[in-house]
Each structure stands twice: as structure tokens, then as C-alpha cells.
N, C-alpha and C. Protein backbone atom coordinates (compact mmCIF):
# COMPACT_ATOMS: atom_id res chain seq x y z
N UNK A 1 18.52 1.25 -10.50
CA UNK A 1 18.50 2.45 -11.31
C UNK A 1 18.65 2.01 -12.77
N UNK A 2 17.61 2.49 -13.30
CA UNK A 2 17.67 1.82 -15.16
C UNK A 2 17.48 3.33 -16.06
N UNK A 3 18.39 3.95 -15.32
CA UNK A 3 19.26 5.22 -16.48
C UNK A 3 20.59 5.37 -15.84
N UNK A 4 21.15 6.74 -16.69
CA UNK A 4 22.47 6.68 -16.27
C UNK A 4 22.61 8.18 -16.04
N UNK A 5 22.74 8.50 -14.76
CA UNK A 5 23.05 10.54 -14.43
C UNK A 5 24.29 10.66 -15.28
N UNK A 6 23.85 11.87 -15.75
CA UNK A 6 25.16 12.47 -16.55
C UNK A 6 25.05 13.98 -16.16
N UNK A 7 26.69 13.99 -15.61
CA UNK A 7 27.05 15.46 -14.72
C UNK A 7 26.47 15.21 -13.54
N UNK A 8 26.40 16.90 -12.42
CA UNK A 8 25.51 16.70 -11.77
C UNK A 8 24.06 17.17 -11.74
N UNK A 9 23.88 16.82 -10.24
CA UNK A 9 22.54 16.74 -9.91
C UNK A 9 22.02 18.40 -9.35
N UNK A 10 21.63 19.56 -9.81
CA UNK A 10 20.96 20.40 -9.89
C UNK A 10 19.85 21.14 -9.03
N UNK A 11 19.95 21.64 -8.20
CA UNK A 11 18.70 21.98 -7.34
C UNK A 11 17.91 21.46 -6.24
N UNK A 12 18.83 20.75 -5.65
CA UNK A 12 18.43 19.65 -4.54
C UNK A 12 18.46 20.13 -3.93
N UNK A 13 17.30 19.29 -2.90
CA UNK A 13 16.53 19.73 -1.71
C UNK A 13 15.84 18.51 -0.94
N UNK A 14 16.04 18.61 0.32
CA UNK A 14 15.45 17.51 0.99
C UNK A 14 13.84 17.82 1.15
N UNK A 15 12.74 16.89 0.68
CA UNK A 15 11.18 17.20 1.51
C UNK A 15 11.29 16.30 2.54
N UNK A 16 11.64 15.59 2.78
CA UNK A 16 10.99 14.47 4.25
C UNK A 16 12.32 14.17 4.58
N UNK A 17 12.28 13.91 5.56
CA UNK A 17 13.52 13.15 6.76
C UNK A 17 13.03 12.37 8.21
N UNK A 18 13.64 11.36 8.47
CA UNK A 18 13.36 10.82 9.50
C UNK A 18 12.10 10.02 9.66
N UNK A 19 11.16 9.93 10.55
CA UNK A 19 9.88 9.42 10.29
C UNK A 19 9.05 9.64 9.48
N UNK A 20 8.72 10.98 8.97
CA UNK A 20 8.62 11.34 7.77
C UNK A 20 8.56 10.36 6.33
N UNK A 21 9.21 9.71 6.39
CA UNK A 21 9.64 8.72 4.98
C UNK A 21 9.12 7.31 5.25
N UNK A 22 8.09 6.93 4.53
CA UNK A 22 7.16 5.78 4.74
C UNK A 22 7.88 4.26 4.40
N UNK A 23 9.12 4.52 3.78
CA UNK A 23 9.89 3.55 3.69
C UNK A 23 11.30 3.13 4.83
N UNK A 24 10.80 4.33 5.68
CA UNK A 24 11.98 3.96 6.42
C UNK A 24 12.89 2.86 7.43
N UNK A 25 11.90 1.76 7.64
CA UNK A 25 12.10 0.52 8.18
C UNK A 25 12.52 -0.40 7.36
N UNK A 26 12.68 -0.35 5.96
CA UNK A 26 13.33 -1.19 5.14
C UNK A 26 14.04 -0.47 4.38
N UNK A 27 14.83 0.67 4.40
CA UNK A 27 15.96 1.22 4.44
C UNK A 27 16.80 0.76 5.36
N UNK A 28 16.36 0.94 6.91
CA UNK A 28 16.99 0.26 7.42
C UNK A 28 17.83 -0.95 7.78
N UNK A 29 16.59 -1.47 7.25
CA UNK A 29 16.78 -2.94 7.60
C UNK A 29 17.77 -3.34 6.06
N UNK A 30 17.76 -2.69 4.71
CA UNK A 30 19.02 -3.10 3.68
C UNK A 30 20.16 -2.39 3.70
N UNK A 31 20.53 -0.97 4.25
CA UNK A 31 21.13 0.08 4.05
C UNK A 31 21.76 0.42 5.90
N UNK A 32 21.45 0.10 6.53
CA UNK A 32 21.97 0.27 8.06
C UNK A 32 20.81 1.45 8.63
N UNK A 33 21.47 1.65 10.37
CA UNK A 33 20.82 2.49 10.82
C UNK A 33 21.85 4.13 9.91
N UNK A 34 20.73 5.39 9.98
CA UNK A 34 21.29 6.43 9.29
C UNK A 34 20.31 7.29 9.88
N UNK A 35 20.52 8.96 9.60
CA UNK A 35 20.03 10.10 9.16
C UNK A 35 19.32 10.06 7.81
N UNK A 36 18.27 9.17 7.73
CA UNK A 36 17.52 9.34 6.19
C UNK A 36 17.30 10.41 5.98
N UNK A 37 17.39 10.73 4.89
CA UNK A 37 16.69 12.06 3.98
C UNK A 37 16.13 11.70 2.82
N UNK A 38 14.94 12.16 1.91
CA UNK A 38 14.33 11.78 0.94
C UNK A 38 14.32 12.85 0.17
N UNK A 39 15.06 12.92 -0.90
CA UNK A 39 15.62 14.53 -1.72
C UNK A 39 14.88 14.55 -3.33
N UNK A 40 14.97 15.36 -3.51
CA UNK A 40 14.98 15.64 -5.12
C UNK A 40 15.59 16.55 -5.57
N UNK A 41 15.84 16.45 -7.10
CA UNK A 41 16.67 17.60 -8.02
C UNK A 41 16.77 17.33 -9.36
N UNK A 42 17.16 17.83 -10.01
CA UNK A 42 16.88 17.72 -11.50
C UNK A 42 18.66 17.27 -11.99
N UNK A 43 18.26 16.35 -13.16
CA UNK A 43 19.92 16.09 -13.44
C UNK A 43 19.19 15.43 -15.12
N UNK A 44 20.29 15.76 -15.70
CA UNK A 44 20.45 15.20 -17.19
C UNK A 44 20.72 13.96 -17.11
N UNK A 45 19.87 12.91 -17.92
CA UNK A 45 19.45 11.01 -17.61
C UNK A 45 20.41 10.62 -18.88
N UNK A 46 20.78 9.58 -19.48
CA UNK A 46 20.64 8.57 -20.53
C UNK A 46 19.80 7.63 -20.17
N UNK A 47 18.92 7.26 -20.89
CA UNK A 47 17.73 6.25 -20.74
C UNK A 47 18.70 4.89 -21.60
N UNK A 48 18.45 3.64 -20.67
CA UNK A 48 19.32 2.55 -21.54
C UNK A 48 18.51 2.35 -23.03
N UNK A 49 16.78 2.34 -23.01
CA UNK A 49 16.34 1.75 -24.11
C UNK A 49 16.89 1.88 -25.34
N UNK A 50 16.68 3.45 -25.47
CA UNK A 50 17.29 3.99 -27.23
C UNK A 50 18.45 4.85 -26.60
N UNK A 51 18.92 5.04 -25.40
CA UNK A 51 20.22 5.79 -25.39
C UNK A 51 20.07 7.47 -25.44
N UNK A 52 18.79 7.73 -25.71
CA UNK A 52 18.20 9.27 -25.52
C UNK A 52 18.77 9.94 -23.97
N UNK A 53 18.68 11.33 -24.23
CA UNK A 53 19.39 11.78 -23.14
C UNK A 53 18.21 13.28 -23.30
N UNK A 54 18.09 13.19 -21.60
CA UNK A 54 16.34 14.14 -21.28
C UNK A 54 17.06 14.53 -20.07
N UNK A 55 16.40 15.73 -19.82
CA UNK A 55 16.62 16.61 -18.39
C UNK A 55 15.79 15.70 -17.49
N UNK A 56 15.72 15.31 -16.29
CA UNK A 56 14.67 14.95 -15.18
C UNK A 56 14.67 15.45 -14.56
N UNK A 57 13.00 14.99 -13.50
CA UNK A 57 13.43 15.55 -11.92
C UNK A 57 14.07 14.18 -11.44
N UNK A 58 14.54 14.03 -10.37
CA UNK A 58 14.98 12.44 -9.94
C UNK A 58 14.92 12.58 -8.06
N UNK A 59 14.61 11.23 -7.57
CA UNK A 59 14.14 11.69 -6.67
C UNK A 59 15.30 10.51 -5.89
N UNK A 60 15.64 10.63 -4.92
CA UNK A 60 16.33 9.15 -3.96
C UNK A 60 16.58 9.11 -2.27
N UNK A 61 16.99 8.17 -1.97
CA UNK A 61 17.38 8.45 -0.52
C UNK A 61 18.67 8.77 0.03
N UNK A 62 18.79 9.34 0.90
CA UNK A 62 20.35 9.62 1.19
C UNK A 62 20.59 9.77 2.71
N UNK A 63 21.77 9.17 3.48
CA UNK A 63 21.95 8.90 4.98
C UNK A 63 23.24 9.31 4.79
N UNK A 64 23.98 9.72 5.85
CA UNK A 64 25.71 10.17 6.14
C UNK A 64 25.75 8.88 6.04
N UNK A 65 27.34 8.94 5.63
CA UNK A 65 27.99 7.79 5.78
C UNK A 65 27.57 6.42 5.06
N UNK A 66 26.37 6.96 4.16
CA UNK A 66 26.00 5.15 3.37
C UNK A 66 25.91 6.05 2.46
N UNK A 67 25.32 7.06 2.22
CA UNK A 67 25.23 7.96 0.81
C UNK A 67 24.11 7.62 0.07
N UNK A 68 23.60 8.59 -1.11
CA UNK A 68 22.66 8.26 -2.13
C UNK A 68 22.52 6.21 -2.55
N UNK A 69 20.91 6.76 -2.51
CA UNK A 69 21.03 5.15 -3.02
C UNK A 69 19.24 5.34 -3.35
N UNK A 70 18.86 4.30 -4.21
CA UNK A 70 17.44 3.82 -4.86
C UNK A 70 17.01 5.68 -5.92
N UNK A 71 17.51 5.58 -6.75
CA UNK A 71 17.08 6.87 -7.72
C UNK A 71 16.53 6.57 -8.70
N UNK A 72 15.14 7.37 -8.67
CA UNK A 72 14.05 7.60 -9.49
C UNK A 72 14.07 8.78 -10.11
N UNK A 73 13.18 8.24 -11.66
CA UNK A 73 12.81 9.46 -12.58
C UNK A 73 11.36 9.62 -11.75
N UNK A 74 11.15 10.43 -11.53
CA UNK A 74 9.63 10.86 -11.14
C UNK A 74 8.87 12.09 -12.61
N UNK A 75 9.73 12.78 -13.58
CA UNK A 75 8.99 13.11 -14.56
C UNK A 75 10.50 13.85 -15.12
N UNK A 76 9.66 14.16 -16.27
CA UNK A 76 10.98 14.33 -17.52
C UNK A 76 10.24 16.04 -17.37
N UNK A 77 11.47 17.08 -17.33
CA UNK A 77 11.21 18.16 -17.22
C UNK A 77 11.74 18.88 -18.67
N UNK A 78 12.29 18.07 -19.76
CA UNK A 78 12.57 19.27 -21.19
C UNK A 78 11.03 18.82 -22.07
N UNK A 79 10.80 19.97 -23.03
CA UNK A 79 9.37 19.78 -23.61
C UNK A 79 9.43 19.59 -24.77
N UNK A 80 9.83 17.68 -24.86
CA UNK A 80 9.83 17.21 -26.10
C UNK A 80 8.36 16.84 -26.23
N UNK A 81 7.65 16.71 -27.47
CA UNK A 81 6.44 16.16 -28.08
C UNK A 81 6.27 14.72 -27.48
């Protein structure tokens, strides 16, 4: 992860779970066996480059018991120029 969530995470929702998720054999295989889920939601970033701070959507994986892990910006949702 090369930002930093600030507060929380906003409007989450799982789209895929289980076989569903095309990565799910090497989740496994770094993260244990789990209940994958593949979520998104929007959360306020700090970007390390210049330290700017933007609304996102962010997207990651999440299993009971191992918790959130691998989080992506998938697009910047405030409407700077």
C-alpha cells in the first residue's frame, strides 16, 4: 500500500466472494485458508509523493480472522483539475 487511509473507510460493500475472485489461490497460498471477500469503499488517502490528501474509491481483500489486506486506489472520486 503506497498511501496512507485517513479516518474511515465509507460505503463498503462486498462485489465478489469465494470463487468469484480470480486471485484466490494466491491469497491463499500468502494469507491462509479464509472466507475471501473482495470489497470496495471510498476513504480519504495521503498520497506519499507530495503528501496531498484526495477522497478515493479503494478497493482490497478481506477474510475473518486474517482481516483487510492488499489496498488499492482504483480512482480518485473529489473533482480536482
Amino acid at each position: 500500500m503506497d498511501f496512507e487511509i485517513i479516518g474511515e473507510i465509507k460505503h463498503s460493500e462486498t462485489f465478489a466472494c469465494g470463487s468469484g475472485i480470480r486471485e484466490l489461490p494466491r491469497l491463499r497460498k500468502v494469507y491462509g485458508l479464509g472466507l475471501w471477500r473482495k470489497r470496495k469503499g471510498f476513504a480519504t488517502v495521503r498520497l506519499p509523493s507530495d503528501g496531498s490528501i484526495r477522497e478515493a474509491e479503494i478497493h482490497w481483500y478481506e477474510a475473518a480472522g486474517i482481516g483487510k489486506r492488499e489496498f488499492k486506489i482504483k480512482c480518485y472520486t473529489d473533482t480536482r483539475p
